[in-house]
PDB file of N, CA and C in Angstrom:
ATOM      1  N   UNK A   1       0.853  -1.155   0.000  1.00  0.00           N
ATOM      2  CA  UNK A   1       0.000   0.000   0.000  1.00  0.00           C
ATOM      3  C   UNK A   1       0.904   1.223   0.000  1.00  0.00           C
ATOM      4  N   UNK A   2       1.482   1.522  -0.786  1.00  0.00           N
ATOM      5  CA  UNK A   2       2.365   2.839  -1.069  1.00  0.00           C
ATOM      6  C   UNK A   2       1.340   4.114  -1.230  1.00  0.00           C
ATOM      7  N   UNK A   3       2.412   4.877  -0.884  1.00  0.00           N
ATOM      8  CA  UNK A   3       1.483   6.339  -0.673  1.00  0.00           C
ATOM      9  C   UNK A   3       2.877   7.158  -1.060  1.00  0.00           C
ATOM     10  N   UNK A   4       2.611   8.148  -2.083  1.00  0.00           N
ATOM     11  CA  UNK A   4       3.291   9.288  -1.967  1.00  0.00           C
ATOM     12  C   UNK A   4       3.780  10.436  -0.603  1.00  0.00           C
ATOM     13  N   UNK A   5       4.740  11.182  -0.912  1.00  0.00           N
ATOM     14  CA  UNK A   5       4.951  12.293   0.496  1.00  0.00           C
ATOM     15  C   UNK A   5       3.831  12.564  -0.195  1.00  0.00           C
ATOM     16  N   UNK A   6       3.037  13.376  -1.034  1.00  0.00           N
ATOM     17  CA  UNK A   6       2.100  14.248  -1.104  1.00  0.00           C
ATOM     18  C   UNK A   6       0.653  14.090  -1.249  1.00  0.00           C
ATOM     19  N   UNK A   7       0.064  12.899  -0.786  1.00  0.00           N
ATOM     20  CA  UNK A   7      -0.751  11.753  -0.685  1.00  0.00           C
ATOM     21  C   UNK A   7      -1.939  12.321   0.201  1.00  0.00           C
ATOM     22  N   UNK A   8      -2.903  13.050   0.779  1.00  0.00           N
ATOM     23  CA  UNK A   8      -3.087  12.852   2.347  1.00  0.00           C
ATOM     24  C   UNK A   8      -4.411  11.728   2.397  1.00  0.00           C
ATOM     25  N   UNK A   9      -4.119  10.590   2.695  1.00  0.00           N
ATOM     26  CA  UNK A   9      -5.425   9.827   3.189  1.00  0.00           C
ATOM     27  C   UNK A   9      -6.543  10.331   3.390  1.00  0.00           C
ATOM     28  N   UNK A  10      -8.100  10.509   2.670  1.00  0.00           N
ATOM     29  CA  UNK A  10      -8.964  11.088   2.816  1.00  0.00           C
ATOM     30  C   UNK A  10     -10.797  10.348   2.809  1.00  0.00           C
ATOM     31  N   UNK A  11      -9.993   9.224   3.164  1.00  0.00           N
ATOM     32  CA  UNK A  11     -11.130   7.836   2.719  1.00  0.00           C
ATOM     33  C   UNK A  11     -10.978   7.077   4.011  1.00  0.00           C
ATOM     34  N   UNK A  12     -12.236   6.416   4.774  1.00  0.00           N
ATOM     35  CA  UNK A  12     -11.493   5.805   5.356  1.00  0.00           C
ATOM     36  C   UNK A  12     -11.451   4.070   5.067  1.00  0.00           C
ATOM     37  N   UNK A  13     -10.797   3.535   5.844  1.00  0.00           N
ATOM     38  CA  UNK A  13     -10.493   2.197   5.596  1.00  0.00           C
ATOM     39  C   UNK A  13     -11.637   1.157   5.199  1.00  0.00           C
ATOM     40  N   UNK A  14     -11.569   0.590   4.684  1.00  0.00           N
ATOM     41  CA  UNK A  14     -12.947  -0.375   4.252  1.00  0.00           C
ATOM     42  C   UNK A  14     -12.823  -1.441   4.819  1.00  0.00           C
ATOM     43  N   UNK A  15     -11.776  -2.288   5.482  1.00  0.00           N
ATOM     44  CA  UNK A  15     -11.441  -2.828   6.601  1.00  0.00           C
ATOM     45  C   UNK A  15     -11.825  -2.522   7.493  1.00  0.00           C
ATOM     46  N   UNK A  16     -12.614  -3.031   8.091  1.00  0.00           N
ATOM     47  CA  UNK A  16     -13.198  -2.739   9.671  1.00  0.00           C
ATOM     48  C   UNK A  16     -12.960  -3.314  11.102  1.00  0.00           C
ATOM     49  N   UNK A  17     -11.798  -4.624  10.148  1.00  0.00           N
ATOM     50  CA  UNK A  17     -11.200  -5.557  11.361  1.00  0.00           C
ATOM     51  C   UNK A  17     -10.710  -4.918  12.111  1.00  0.00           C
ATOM     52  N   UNK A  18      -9.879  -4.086  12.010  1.00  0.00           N
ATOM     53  CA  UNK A  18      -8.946  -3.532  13.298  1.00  0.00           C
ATOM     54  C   UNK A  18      -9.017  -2.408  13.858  1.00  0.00           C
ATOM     55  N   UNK A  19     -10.798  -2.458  13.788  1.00  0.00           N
ATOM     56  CA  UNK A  19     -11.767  -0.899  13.965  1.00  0.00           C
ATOM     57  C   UNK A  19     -10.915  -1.359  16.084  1.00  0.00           C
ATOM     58  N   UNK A  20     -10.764   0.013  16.583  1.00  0.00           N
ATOM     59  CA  UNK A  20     -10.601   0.114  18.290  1.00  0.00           C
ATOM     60  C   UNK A  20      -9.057  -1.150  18.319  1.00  0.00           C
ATOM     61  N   UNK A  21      -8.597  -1.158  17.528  1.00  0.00           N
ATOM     62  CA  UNK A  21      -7.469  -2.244  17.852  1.00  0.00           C
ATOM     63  C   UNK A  21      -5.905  -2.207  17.270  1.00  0.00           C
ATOM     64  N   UNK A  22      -5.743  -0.717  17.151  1.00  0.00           N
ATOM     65  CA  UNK A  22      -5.049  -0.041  16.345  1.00  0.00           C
ATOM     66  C   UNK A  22      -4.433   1.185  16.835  1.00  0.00           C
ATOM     67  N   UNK A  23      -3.660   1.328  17.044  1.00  0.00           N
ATOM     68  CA  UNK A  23      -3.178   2.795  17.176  1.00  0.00           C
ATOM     69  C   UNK A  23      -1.813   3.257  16.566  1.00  0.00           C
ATOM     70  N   UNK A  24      -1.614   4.628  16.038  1.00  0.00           N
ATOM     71  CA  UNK A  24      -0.697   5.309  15.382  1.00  0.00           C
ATOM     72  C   UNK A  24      -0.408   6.474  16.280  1.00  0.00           C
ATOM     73  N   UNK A  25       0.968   6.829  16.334  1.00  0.00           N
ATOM     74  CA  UNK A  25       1.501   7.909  16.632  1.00  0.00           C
ATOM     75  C   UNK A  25       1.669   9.589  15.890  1.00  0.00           C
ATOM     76  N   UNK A  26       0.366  10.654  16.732  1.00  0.00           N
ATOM     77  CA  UNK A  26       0.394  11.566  15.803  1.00  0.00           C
ATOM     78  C   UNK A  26       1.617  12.417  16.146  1.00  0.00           C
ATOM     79  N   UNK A  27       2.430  12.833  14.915  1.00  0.00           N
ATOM     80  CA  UNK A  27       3.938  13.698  15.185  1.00  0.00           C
ATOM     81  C   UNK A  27       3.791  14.863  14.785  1.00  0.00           C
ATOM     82  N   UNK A  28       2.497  15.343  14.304  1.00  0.00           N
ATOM     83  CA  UNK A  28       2.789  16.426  13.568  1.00  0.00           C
ATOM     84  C   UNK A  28       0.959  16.863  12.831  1.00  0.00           C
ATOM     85  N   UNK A  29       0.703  18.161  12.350  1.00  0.00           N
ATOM     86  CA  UNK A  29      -0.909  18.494  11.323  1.00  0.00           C
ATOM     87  C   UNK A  29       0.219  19.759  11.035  1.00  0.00           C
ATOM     88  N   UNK A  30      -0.769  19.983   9.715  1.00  0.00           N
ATOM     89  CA  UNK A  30      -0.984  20.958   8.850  1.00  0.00           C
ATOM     90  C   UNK A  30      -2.460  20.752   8.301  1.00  0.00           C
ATOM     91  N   UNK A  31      -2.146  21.883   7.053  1.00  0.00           N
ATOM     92  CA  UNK A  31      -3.378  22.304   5.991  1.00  0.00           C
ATOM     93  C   UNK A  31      -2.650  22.492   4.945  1.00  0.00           C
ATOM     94  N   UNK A  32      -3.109  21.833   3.972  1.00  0.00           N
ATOM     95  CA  UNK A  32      -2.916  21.741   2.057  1.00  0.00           C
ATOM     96  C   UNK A  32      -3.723  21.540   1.698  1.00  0.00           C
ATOM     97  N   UNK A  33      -3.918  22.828   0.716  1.00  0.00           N
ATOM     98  CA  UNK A  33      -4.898  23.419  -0.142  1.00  0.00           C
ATOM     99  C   UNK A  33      -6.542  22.700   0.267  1.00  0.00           C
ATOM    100  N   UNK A  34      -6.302  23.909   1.777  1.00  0.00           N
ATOM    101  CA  UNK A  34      -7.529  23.555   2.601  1.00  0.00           C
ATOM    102  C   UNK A  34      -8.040  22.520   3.279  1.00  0.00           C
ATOM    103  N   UNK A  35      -7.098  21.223   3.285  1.00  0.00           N
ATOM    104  CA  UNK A  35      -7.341  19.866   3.681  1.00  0.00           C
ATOM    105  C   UNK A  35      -6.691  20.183   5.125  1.00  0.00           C
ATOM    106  N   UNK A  36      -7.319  19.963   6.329  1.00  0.00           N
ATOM    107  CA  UNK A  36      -6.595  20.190   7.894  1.00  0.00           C
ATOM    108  C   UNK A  36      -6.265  18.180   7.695  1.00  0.00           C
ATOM    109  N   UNK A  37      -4.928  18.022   8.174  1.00  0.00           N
ATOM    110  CA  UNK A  37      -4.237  16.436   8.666  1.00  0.00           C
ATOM    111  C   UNK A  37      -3.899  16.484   9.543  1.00  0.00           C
ATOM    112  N   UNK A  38      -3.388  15.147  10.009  1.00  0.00           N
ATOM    113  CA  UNK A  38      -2.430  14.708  10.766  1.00  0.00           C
ATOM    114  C   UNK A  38      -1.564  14.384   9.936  1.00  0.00           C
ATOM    115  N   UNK A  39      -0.052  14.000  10.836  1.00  0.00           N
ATOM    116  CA  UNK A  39       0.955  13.365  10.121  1.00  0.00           C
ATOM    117  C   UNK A  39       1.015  12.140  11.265  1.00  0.00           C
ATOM    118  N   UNK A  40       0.880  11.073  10.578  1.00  0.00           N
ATOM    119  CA  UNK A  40       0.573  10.199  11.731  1.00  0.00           C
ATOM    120  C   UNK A  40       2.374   9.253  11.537  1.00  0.00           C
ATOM    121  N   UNK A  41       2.484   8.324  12.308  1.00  0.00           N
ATOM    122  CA  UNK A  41       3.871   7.033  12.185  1.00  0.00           C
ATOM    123  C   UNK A  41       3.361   6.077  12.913  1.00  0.00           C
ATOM    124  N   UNK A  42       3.083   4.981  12.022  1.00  0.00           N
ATOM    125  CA  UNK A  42       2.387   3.617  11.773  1.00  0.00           C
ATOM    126  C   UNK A  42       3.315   2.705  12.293  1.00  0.00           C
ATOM    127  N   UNK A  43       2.841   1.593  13.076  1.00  0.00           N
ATOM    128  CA  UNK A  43       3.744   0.987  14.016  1.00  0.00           C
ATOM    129  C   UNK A  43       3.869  -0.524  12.702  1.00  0.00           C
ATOM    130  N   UNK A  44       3.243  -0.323  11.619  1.00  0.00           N
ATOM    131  CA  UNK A  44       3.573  -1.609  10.491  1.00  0.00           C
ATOM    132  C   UNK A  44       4.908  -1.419   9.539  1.00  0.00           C
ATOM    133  N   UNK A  45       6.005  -0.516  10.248  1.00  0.00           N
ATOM    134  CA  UNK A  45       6.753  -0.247   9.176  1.00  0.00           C
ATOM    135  C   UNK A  45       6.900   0.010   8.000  1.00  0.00           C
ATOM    136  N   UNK A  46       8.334   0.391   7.485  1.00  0.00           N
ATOM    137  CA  UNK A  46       8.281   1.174   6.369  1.00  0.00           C
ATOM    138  C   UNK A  46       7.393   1.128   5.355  1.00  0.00           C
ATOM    139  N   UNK A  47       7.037  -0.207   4.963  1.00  0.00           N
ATOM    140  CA  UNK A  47       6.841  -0.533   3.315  1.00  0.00           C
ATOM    141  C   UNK A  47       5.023  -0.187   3.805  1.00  0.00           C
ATOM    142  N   UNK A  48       4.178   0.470   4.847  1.00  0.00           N
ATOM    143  CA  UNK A  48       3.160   1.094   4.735  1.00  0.00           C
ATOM    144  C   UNK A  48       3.141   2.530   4.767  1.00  0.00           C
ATOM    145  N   UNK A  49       2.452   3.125   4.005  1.00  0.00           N
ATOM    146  CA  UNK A  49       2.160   4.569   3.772  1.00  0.00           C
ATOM    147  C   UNK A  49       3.693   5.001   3.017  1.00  0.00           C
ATOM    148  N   UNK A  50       4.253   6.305   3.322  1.00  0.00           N
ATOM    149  CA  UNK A  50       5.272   6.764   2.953  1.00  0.00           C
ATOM    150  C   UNK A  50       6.639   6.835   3.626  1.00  0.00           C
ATOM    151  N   UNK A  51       7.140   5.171   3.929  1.00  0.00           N
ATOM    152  CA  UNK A  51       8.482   4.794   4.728  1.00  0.00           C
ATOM    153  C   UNK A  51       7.795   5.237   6.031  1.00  0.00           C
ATOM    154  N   UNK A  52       6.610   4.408   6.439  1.00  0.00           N
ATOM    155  CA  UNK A  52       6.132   4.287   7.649  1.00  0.00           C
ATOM    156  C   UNK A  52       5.398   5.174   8.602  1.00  0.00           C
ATOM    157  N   UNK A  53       5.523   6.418   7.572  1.00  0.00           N
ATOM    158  CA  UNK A  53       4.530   7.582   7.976  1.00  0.00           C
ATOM    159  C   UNK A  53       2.980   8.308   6.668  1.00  0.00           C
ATOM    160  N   UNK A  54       2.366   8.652   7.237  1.00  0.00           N
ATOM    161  CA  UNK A  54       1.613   9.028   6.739  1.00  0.00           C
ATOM    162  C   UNK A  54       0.635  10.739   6.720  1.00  0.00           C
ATOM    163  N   UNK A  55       0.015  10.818   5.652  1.00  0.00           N
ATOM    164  CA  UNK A  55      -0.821  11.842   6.408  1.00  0.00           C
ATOM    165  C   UNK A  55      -2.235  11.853   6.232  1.00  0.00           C
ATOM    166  N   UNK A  56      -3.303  11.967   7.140  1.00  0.00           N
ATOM    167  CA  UNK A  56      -4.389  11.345   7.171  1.00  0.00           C
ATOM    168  C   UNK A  56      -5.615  13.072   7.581  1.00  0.00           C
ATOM    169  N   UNK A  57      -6.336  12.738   6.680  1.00  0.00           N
ATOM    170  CA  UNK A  57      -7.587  14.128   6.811  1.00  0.00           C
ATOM    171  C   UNK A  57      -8.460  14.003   8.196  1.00  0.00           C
ATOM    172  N   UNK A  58      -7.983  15.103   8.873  1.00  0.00           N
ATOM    173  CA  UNK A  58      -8.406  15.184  10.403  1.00  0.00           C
ATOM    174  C   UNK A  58      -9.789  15.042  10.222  1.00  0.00           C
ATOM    175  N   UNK A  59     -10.596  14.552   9.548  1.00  0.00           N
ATOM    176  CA  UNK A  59     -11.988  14.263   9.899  1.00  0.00           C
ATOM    177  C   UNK A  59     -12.191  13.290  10.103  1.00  0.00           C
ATOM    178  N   UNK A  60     -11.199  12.310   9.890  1.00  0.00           N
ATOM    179  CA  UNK A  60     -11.315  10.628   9.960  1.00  0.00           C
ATOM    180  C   UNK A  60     -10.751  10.100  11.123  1.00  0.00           C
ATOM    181  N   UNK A  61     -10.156  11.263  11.665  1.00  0.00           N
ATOM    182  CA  UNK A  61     -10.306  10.318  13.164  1.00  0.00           C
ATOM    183  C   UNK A  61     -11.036  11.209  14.113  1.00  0.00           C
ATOM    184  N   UNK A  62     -11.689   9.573  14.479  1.00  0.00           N
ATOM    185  CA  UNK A  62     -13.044  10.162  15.009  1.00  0.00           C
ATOM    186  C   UNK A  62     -13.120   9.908  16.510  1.00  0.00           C
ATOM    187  N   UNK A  63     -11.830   9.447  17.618  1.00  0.00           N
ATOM    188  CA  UNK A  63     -11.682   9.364  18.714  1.00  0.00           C
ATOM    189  C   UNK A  63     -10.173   9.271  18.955  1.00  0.00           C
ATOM    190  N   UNK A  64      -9.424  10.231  20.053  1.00  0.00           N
ATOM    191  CA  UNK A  64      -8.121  10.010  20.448  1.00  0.00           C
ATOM    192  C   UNK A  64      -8.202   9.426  22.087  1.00  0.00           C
ATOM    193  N   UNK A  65      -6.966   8.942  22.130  1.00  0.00           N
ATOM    194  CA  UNK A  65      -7.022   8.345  23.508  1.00  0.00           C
ATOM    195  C   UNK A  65      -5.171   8.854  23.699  1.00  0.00           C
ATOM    196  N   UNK A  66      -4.993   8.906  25.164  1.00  0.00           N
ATOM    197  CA  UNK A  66      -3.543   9.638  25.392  1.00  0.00           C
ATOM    198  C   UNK A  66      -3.059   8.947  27.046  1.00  0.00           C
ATOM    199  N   UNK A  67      -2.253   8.705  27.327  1.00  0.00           N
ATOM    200  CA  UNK A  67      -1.984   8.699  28.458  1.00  0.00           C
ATOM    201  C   UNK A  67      -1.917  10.028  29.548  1.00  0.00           C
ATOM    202  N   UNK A  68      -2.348   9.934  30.626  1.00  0.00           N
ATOM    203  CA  UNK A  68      -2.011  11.197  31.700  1.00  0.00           C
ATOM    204  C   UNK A  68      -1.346  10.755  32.284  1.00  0.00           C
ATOM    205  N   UNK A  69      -0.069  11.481  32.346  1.00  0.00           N
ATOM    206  CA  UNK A  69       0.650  11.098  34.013  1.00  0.00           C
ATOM    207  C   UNK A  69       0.610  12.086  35.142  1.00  0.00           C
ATOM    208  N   UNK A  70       0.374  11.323  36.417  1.00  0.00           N
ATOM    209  CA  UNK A  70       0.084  12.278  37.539  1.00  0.00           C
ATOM    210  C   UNK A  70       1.776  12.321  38.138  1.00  0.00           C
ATOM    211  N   UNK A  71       1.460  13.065  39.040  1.00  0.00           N
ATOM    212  CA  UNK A  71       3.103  13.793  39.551  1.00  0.00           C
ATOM    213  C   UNK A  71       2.878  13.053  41.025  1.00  0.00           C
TER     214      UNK A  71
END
């Protein structure tokens, strides 16, 4: 599944198996030519998205989850 740097994911997956069973690391958003992303890094290595990173149209994710740490 290759993806260009200039690619941004705007569909979402038609796979539904690994709907809640999945998570990516967001490093980074912008906006191109009006599209708001993420820049996400995919824990399936390189040979997915663009050498293991991607960029995905902030409307498609539709729940974040984060760790808190208390002091």
């Amino acid at each position: 599944m290759g993806q260009t740097k200039e690619e941004i994911y705007s569909e979402a997956s038609k796979n539904n198996q690994s709907r809640g069973r999945h998570a990516v690391l967001i490093i980074g958003f912008g906006i191109e030519n009006g599209i708001e992303y993420y820049l996400i890094k995919n824990s399936w290595g390189v040979n997915w998205g663009y050498l293991g990173y991607a960029r995905v149209e902030r409307r498609l994710v539709t729940s974040l989850s984060f760790p808190v740490l208390h002091e």
